[in-house]
C-alpha atoms as a PDB file:
ATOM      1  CA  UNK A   1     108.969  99.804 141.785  1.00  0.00           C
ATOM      2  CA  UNK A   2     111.663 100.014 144.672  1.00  0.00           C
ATOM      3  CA  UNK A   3     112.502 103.854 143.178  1.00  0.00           C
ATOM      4  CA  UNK A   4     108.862 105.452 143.169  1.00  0.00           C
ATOM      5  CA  UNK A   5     108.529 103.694 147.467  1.00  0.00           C
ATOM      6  CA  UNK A   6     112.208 104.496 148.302  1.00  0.00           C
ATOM      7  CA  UNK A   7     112.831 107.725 146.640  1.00  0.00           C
ATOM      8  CA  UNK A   8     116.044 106.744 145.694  1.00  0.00           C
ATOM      9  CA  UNK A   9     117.617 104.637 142.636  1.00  0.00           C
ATOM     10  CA  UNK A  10     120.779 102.443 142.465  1.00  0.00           C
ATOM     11  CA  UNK A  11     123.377 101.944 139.303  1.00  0.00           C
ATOM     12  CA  UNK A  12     123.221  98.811 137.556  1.00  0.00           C
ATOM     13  CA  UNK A  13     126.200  97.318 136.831  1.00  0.00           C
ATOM     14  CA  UNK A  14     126.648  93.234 135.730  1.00  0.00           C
ATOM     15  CA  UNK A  15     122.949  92.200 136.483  1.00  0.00           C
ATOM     16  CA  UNK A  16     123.307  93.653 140.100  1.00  0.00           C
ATOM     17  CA  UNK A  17     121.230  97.182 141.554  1.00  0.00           C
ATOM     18  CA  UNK A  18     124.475  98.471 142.995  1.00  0.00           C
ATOM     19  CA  UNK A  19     125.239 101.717 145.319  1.00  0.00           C
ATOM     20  CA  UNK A  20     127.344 104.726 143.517  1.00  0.00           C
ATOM     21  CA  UNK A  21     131.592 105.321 144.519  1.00  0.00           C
ATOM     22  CA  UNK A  22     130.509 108.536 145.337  1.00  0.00           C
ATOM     23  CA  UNK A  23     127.458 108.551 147.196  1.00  0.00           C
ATOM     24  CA  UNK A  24     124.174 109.997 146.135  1.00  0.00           C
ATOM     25  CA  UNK A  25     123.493 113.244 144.988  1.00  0.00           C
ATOM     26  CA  UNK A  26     119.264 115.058 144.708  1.00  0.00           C
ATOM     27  CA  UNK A  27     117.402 114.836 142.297  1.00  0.00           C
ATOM     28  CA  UNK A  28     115.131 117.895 141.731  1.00  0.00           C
ATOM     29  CA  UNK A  29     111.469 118.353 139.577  1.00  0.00           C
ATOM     30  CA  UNK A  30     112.757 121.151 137.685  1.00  0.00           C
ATOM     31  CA  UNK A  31     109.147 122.323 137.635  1.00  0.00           C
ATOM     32  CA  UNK A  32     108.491 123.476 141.247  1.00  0.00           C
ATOM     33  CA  UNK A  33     112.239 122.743 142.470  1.00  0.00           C
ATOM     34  CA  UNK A  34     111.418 120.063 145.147  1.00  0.00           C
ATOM     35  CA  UNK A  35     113.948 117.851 146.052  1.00  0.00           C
ATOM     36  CA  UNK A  36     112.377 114.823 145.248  1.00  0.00           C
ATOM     37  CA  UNK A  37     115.316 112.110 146.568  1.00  0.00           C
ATOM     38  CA  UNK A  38     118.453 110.573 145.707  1.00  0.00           C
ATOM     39  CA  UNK A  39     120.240 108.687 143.162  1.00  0.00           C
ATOM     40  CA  UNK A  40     123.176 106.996 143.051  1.00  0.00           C
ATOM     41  CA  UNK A  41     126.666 108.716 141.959  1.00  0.00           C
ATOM     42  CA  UNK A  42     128.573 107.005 140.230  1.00  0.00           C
ATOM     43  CA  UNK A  43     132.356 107.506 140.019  1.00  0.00           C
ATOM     44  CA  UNK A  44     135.617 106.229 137.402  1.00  0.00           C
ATOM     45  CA  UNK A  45     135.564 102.744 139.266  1.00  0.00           C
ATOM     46  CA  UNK A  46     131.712 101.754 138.290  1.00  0.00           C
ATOM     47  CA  UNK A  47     132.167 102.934 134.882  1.00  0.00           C
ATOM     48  CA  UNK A  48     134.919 100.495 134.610  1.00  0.00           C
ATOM     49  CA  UNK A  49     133.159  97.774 136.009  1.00  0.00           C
ATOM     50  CA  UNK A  50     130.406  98.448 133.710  1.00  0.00           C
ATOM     51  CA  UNK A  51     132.742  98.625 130.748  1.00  0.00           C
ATOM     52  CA  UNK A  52     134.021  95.735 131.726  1.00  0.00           C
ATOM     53  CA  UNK A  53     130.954  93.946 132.674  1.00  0.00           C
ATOM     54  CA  UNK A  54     129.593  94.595 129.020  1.00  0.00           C
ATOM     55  CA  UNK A  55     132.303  93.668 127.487  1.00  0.00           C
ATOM     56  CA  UNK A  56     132.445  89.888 129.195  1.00  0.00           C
ATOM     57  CA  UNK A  57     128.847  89.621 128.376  1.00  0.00           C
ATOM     58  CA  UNK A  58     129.372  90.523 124.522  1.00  0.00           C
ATOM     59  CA  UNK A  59     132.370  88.111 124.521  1.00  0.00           C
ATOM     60  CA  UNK A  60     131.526  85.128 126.549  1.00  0.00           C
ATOM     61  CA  UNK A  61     127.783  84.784 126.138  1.00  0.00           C
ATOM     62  CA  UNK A  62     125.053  84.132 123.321  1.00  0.00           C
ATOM     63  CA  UNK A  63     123.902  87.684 123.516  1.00  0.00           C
ATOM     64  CA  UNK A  64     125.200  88.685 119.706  1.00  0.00           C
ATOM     65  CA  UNK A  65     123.789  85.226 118.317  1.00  0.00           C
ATOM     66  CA  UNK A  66     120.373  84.287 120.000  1.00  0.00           C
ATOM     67  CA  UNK A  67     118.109  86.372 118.188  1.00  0.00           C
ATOM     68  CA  UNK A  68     115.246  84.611 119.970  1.00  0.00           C
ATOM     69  CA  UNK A  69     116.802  85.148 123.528  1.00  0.00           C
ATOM     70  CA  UNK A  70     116.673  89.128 122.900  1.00  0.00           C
ATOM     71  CA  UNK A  71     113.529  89.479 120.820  1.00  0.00           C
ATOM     72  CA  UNK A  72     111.927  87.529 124.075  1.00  0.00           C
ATOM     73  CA  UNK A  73     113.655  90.338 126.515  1.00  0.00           C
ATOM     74  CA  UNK A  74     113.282  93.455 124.800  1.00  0.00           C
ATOM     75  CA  UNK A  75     109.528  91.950 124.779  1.00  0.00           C
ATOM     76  CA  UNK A  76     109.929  91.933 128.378  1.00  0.00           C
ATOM     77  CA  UNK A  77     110.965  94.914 129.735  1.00  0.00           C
ATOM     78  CA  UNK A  78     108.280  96.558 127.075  1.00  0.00           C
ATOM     79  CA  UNK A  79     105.741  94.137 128.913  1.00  0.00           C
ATOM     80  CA  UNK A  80     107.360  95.349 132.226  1.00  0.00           C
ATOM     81  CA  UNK A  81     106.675  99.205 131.551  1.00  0.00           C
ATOM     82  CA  UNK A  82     103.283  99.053 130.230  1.00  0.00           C
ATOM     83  CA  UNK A  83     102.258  96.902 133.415  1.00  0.00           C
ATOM     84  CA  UNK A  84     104.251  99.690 135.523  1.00  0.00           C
ATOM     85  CA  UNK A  85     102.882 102.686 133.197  1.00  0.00           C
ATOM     86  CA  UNK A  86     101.298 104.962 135.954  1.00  0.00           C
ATOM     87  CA  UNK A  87     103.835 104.525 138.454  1.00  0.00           C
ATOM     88  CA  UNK A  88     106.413 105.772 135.348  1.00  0.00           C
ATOM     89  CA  UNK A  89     103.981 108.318 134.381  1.00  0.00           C
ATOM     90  CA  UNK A  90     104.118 109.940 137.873  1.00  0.00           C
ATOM     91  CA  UNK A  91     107.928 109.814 138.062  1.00  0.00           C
ATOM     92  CA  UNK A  92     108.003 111.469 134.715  1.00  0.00           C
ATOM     93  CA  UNK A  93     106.189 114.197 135.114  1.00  0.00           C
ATOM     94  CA  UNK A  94     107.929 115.034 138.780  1.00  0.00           C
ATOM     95  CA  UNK A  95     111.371 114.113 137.194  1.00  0.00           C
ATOM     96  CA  UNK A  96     110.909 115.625 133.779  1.00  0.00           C
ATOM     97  CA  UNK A  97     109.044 118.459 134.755  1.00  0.00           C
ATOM     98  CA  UNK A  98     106.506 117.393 131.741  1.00  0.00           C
ATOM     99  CA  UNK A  99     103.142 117.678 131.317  1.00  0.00           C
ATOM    100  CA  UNK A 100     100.958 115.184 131.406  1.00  0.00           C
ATOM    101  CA  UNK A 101      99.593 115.283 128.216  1.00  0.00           C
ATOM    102  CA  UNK A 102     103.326 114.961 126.741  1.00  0.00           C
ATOM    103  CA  UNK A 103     103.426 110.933 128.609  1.00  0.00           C
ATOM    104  CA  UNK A 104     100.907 109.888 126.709  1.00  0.00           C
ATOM    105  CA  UNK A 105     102.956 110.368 123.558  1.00  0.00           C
ATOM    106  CA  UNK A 106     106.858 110.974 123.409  1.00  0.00           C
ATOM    107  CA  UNK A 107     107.709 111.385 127.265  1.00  0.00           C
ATOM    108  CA  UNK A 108     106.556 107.620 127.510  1.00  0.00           C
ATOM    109  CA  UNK A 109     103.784 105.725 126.548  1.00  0.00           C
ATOM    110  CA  UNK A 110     105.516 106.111 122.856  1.00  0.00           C
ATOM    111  CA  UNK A 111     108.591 105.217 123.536  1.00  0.00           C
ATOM    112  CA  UNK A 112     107.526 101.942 125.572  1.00  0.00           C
ATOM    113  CA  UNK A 113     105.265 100.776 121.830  1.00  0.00           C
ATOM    114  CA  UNK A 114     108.579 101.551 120.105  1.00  0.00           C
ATOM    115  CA  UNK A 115     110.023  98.464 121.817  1.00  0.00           C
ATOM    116  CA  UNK A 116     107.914  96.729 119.607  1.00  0.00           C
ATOM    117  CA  UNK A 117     109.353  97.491 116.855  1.00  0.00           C
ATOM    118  CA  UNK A 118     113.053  96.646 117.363  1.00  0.00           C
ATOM    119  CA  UNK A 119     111.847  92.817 118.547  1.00  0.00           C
ATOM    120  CA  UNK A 120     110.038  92.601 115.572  1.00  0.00           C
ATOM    121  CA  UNK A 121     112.628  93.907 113.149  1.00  0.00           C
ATOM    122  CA  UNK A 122     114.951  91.403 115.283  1.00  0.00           C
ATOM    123  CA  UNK A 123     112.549  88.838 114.592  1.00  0.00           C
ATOM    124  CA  UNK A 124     112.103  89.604 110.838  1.00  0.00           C
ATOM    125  CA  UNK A 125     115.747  90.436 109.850  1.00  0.00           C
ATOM    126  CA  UNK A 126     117.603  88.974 107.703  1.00  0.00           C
ATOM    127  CA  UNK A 127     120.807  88.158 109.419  1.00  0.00           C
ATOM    128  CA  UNK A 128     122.547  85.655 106.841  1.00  0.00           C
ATOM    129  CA  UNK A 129     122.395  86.302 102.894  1.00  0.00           C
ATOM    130  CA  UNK A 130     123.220  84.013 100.709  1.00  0.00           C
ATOM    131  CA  UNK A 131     124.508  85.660  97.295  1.00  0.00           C
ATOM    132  CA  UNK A 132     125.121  82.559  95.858  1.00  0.00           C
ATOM    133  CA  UNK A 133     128.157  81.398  93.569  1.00  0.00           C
ATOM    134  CA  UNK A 134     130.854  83.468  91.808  1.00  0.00           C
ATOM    135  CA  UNK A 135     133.336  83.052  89.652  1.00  0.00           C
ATOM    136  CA  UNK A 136     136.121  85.694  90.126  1.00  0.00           C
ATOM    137  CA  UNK A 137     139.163  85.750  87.821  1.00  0.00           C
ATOM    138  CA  UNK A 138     138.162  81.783  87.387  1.00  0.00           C
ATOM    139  CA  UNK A 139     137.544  80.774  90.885  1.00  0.00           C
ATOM    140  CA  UNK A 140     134.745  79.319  91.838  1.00  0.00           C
ATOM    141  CA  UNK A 141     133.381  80.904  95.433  1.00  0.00           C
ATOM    142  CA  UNK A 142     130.310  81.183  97.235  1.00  0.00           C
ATOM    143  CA  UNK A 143     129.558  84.673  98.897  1.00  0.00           C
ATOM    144  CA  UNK A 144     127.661  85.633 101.875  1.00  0.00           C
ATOM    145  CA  UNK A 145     126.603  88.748 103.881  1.00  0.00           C
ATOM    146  CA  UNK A 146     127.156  87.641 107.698  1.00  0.00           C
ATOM    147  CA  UNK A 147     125.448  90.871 109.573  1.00  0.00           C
ATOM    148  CA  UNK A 148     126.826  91.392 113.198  1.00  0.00           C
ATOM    149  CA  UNK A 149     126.485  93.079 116.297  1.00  0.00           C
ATOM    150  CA  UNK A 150     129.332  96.128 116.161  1.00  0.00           C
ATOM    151  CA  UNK A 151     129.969  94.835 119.588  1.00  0.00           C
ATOM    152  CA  UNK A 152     130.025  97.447 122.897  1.00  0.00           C
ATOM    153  CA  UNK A 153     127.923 100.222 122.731  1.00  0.00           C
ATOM    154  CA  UNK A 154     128.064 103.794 125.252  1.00  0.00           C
ATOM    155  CA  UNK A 155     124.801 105.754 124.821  1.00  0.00           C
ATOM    156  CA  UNK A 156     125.087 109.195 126.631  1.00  0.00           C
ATOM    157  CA  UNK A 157     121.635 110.847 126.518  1.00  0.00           C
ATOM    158  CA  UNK A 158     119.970 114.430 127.407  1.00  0.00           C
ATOM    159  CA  UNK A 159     117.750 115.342 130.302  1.00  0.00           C
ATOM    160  CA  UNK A 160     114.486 116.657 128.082  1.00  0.00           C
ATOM    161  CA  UNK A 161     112.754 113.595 126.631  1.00  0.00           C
ATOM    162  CA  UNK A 162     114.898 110.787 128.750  1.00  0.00           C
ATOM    163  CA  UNK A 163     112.615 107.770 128.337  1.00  0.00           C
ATOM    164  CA  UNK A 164     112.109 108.214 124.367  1.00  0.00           C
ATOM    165  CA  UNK A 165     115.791 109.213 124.292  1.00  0.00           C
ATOM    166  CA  UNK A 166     116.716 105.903 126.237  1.00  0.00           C
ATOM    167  CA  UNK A 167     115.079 103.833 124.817  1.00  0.00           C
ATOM    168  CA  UNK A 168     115.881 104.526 121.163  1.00  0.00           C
ATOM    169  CA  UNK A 169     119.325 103.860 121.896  1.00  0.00           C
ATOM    170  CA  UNK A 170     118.480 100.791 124.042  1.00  0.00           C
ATOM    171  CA  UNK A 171     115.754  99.076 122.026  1.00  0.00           C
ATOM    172  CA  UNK A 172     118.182  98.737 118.361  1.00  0.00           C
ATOM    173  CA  UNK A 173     120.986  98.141 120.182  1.00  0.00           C
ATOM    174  CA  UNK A 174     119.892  94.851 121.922  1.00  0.00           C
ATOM    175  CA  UNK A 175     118.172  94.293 118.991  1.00  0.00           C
ATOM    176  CA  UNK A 176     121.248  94.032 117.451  1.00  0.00           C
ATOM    177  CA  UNK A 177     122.811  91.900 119.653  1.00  0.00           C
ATOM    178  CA  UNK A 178     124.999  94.480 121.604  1.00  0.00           C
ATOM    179  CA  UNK A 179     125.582  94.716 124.673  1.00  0.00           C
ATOM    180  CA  UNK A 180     125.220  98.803 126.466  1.00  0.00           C
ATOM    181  CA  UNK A 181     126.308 101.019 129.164  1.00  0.00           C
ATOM    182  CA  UNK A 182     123.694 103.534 129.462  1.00  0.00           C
ATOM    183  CA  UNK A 183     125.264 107.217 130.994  1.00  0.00           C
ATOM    184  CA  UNK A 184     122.453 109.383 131.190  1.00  0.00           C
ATOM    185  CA  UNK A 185     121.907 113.133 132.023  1.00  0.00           C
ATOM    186  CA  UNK A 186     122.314 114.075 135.621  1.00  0.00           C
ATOM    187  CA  UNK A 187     119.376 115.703 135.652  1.00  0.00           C
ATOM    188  CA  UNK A 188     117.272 113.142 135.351  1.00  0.00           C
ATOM    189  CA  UNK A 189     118.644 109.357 136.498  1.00  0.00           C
ATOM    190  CA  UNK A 190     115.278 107.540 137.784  1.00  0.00           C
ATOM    191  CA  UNK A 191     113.984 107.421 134.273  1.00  0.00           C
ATOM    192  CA  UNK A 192     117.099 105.431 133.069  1.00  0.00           C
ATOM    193  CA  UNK A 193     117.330 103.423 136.915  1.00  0.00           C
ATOM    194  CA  UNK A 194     114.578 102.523 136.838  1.00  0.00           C
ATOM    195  CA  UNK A 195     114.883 100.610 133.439  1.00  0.00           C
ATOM    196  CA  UNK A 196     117.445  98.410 135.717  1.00  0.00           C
ATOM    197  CA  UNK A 197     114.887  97.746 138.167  1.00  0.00           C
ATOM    198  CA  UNK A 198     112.743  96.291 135.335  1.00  0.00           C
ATOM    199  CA  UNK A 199     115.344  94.678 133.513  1.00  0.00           C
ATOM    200  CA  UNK A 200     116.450  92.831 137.036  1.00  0.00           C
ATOM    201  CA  UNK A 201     113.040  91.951 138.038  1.00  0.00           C
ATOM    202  CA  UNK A 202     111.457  90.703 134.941  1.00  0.00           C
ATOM    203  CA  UNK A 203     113.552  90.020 131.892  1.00  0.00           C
ATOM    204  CA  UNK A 204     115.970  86.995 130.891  1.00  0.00           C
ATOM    205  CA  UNK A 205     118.690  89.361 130.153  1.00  0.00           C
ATOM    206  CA  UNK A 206     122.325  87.701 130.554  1.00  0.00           C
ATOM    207  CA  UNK A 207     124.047  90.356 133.425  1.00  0.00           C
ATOM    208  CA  UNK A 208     126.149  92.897 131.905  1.00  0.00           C
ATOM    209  CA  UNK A 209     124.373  92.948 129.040  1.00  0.00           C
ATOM    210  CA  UNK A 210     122.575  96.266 130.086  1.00  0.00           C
ATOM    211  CA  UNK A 211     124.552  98.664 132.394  1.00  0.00           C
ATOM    212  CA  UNK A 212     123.108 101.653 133.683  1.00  0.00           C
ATOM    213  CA  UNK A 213     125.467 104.174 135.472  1.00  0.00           C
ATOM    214  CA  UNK A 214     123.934 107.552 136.966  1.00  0.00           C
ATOM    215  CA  UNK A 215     126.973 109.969 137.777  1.00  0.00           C
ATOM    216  CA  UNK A 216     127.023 113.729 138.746  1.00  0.00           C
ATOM    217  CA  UNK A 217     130.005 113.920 137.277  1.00  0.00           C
ATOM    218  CA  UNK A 218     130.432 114.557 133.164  1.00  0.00           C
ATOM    219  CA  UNK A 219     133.939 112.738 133.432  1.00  0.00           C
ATOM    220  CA  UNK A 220     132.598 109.425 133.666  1.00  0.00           C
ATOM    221  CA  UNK A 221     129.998 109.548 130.706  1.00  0.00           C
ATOM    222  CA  UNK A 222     133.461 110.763 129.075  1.00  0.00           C
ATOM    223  CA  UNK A 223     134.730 107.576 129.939  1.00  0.00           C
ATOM    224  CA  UNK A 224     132.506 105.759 127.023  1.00  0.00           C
ATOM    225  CA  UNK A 225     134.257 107.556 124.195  1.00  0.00           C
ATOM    226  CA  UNK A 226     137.861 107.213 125.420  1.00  0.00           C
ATOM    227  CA  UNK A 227     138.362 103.936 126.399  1.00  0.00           C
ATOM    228  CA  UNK A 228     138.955 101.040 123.776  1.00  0.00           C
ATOM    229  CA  UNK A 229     136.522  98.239 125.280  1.00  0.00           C
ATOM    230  CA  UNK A 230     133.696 100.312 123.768  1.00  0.00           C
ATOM    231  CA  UNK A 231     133.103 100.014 120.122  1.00  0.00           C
ATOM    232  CA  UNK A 232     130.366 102.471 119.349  1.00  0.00           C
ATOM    233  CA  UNK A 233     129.422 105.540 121.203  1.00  0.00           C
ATOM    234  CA  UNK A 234     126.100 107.245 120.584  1.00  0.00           C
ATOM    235  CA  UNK A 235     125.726 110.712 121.874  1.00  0.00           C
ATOM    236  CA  UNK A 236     122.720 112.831 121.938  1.00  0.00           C
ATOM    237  CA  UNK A 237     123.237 116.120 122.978  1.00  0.00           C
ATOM    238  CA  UNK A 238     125.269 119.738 122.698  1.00  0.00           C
ATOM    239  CA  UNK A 239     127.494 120.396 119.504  1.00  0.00           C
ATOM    240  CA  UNK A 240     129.815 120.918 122.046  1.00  0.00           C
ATOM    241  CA  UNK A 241     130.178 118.234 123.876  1.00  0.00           C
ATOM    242  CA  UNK A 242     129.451 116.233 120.234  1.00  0.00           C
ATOM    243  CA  UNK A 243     133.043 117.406 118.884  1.00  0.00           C
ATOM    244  CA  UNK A 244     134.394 116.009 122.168  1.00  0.00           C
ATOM    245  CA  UNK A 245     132.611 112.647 121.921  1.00  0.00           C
ATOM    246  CA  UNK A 246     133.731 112.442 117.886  1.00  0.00           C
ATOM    247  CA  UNK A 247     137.659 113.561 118.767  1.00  0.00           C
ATOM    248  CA  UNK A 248     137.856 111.235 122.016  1.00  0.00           C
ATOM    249  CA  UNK A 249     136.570 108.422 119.708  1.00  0.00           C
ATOM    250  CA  UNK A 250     138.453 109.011 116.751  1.00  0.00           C
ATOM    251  CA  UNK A 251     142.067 107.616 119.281  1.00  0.00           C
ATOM    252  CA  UNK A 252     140.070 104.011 119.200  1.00  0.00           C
ATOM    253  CA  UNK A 253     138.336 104.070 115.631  1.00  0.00           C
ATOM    254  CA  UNK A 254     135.413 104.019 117.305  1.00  0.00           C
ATOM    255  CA  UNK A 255     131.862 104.083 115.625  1.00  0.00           C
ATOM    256  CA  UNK A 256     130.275 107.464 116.731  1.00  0.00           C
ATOM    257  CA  UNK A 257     126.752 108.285 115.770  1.00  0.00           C
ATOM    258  CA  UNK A 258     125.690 112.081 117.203  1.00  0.00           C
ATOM    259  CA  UNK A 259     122.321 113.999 117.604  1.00  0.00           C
ATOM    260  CA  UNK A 260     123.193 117.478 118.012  1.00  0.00           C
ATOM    261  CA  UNK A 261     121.799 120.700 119.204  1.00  0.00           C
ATOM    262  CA  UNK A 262     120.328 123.298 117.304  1.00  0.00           C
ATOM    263  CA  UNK A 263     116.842 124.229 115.587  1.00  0.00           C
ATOM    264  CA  UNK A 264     115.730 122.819 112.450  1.00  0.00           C
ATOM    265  CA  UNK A 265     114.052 125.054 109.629  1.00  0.00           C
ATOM    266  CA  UNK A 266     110.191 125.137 109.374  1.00  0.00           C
ATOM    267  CA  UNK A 267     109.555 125.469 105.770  1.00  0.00           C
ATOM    268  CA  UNK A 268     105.863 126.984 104.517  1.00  0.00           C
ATOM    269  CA  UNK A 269     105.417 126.501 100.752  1.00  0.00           C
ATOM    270  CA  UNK A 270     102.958 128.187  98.613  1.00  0.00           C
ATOM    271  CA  UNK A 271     100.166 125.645  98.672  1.00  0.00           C
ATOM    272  CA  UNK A 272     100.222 125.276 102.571  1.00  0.00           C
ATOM    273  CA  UNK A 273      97.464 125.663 105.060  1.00  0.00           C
ATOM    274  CA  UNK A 274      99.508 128.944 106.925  1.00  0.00           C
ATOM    275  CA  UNK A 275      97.054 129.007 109.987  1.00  0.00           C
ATOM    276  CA  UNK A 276      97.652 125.270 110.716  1.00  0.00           C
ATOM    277  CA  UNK A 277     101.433 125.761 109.970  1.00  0.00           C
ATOM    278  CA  UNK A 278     101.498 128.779 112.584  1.00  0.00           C
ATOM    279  CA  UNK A 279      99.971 126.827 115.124  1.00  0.00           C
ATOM    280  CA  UNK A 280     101.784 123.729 114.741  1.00  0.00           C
ATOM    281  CA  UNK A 281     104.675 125.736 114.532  1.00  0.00           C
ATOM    282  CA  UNK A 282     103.935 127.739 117.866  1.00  0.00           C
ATOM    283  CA  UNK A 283     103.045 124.396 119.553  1.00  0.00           C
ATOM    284  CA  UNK A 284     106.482 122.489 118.309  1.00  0.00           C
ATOM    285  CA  UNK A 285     108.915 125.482 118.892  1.00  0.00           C
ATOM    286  CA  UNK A 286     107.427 125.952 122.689  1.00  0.00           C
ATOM    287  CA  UNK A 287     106.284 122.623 124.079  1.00  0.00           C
ATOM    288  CA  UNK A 288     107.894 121.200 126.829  1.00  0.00           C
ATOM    289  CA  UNK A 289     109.441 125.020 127.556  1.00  0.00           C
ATOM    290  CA  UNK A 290     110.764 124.421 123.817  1.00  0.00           C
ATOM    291  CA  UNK A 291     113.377 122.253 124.975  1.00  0.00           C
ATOM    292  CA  UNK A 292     112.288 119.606 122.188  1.00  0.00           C
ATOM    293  CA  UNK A 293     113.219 118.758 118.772  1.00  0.00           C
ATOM    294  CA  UNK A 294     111.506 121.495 117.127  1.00  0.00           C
END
């Protein structure tokens, strides 16, 4: 993998590893603070092209209809990580700052398997439905359930758990037969780069139907919810920045699917086992510094 040799990643924009408008900016292992390279910053003009690119591909290709073309690639870029696992297991834990332990389960070797799942639910779906015939106020008709792509998709993701975060916006989406732009946290852009270095390398993906764009700057993941070429934006982060996404969207009907911030309840009922709900509770509400989903 050119990222792990170079110290450095590229956008991907169109099929092509591509430099950023504005530069590079360092990426740091928030763990011992080393500056451990560059990556790519992108600026307004790549997220275009990568709007753009992903909408020509939804349009003017066989993306949304070949459900055997995208079960076969989404096979391959799992295929791709699992033969590249160490080499992502080592930028993990220097990007992510995680343990580990944690790659062997929701930092990344879990979110790779999960790939699995969206080809074979692909594979397995049931696209066309056939309801038969009707007879509405005396007319004859046949009815059927035609399910569809929604079209272009902007996934905006956090920093703490990138690769399962990435993924499970990547893996149903192409499943789907959409096409993405991928905007992910600053803080950590090799884990989403280098998914464009695998997807380049060794998949049968059309171009543009994956677009990765690394940026510095928060304006340009803003760009996914504003402008009308995207059709669905799903955001996974701050309630903040979630009632931004949902307003921005709401000026293009948009579809807009949010994770938000917060901490969810732990609930101990009567018949529980309360020492192995205290430690599981300890271990949930502090792993990975307790920046999880806890």
């Amino acid at each position: 993998m050119a990222i792990a040799a170079d110290n450095s990643s590229d956008l991907f924009i169109d099929g092509k590893l591509v430099p950023g408008g504005s530069g590079r900016y360092p990426t740091i292992n928030p763990a011992t603070e080393e500056v451990l390279g560059t990556a790519a910053d992108g600026d307004a003009a790549d997220m275009e092209r990568a709007i753009g690119a992903a909408r020509r591909a939804f349009d003017t290709t066989d993306w949304s209809t070949d459900t055997e073309l995208r079960v076969r690639c989404i096979r391959q870029l799992r295929d791709a990580m699992k033969a590249n696992i160490e080499e992502l297991r080592e930028l993990t834990i220097a990007e992510v700052g995680a343990p580990r332990m944690l790659t062997a389960m929701a930092q990344l070797e879990g979110p790779v398997d999960d790939l699995s799942f969206s080809a074979d639910t692909a594979e397995s779906y049931q696209w066309r439905q056939d309801l038969g015939v009707a007879s509405p106020m005396g007319i004859k008709t046949r009815r059927t359930i035609a399910r569809e792509a929604v079209g272009v998709v902007g996934a905006i993701t956090p920093w703490n758990f990138p690769h399962q975060i990435n993924l499970a916006k990547l893996g149903p989406a192409l499943a789907a037969g959409n096409t993405i732009v991928l905007k992910p946290a600053p803080d950590t852009p090799w884990c989403a780069a280098v998914l464009g270095e695998l997807i380049a390398e060794h998949t049968d993906m059309p171009p543009g139907v994956v677009n990765i764009v690394t940026s510095n700057d928060h304006a340009v993941g803003a760009m996914l919810s504003s402008d009308p070429r995207v059709d669905m934006v799903s955001f996974t982060g701050s309630t903040n920045t979630g009632r931004a996404v949902m307003s921005d969207g709401s000026a293009t009907l948009k579809k807009v699917f949010l994770e938000l911030g917060g901490k969810s309840a732990f609930l101990v009922l009567d018949d529980a086992n309360l020492a192995g709900a205290c430690s599981m509770s300890a271990f949930t509400a502090s792993m990975h510094a307790g920046q999880g989903c806890a």
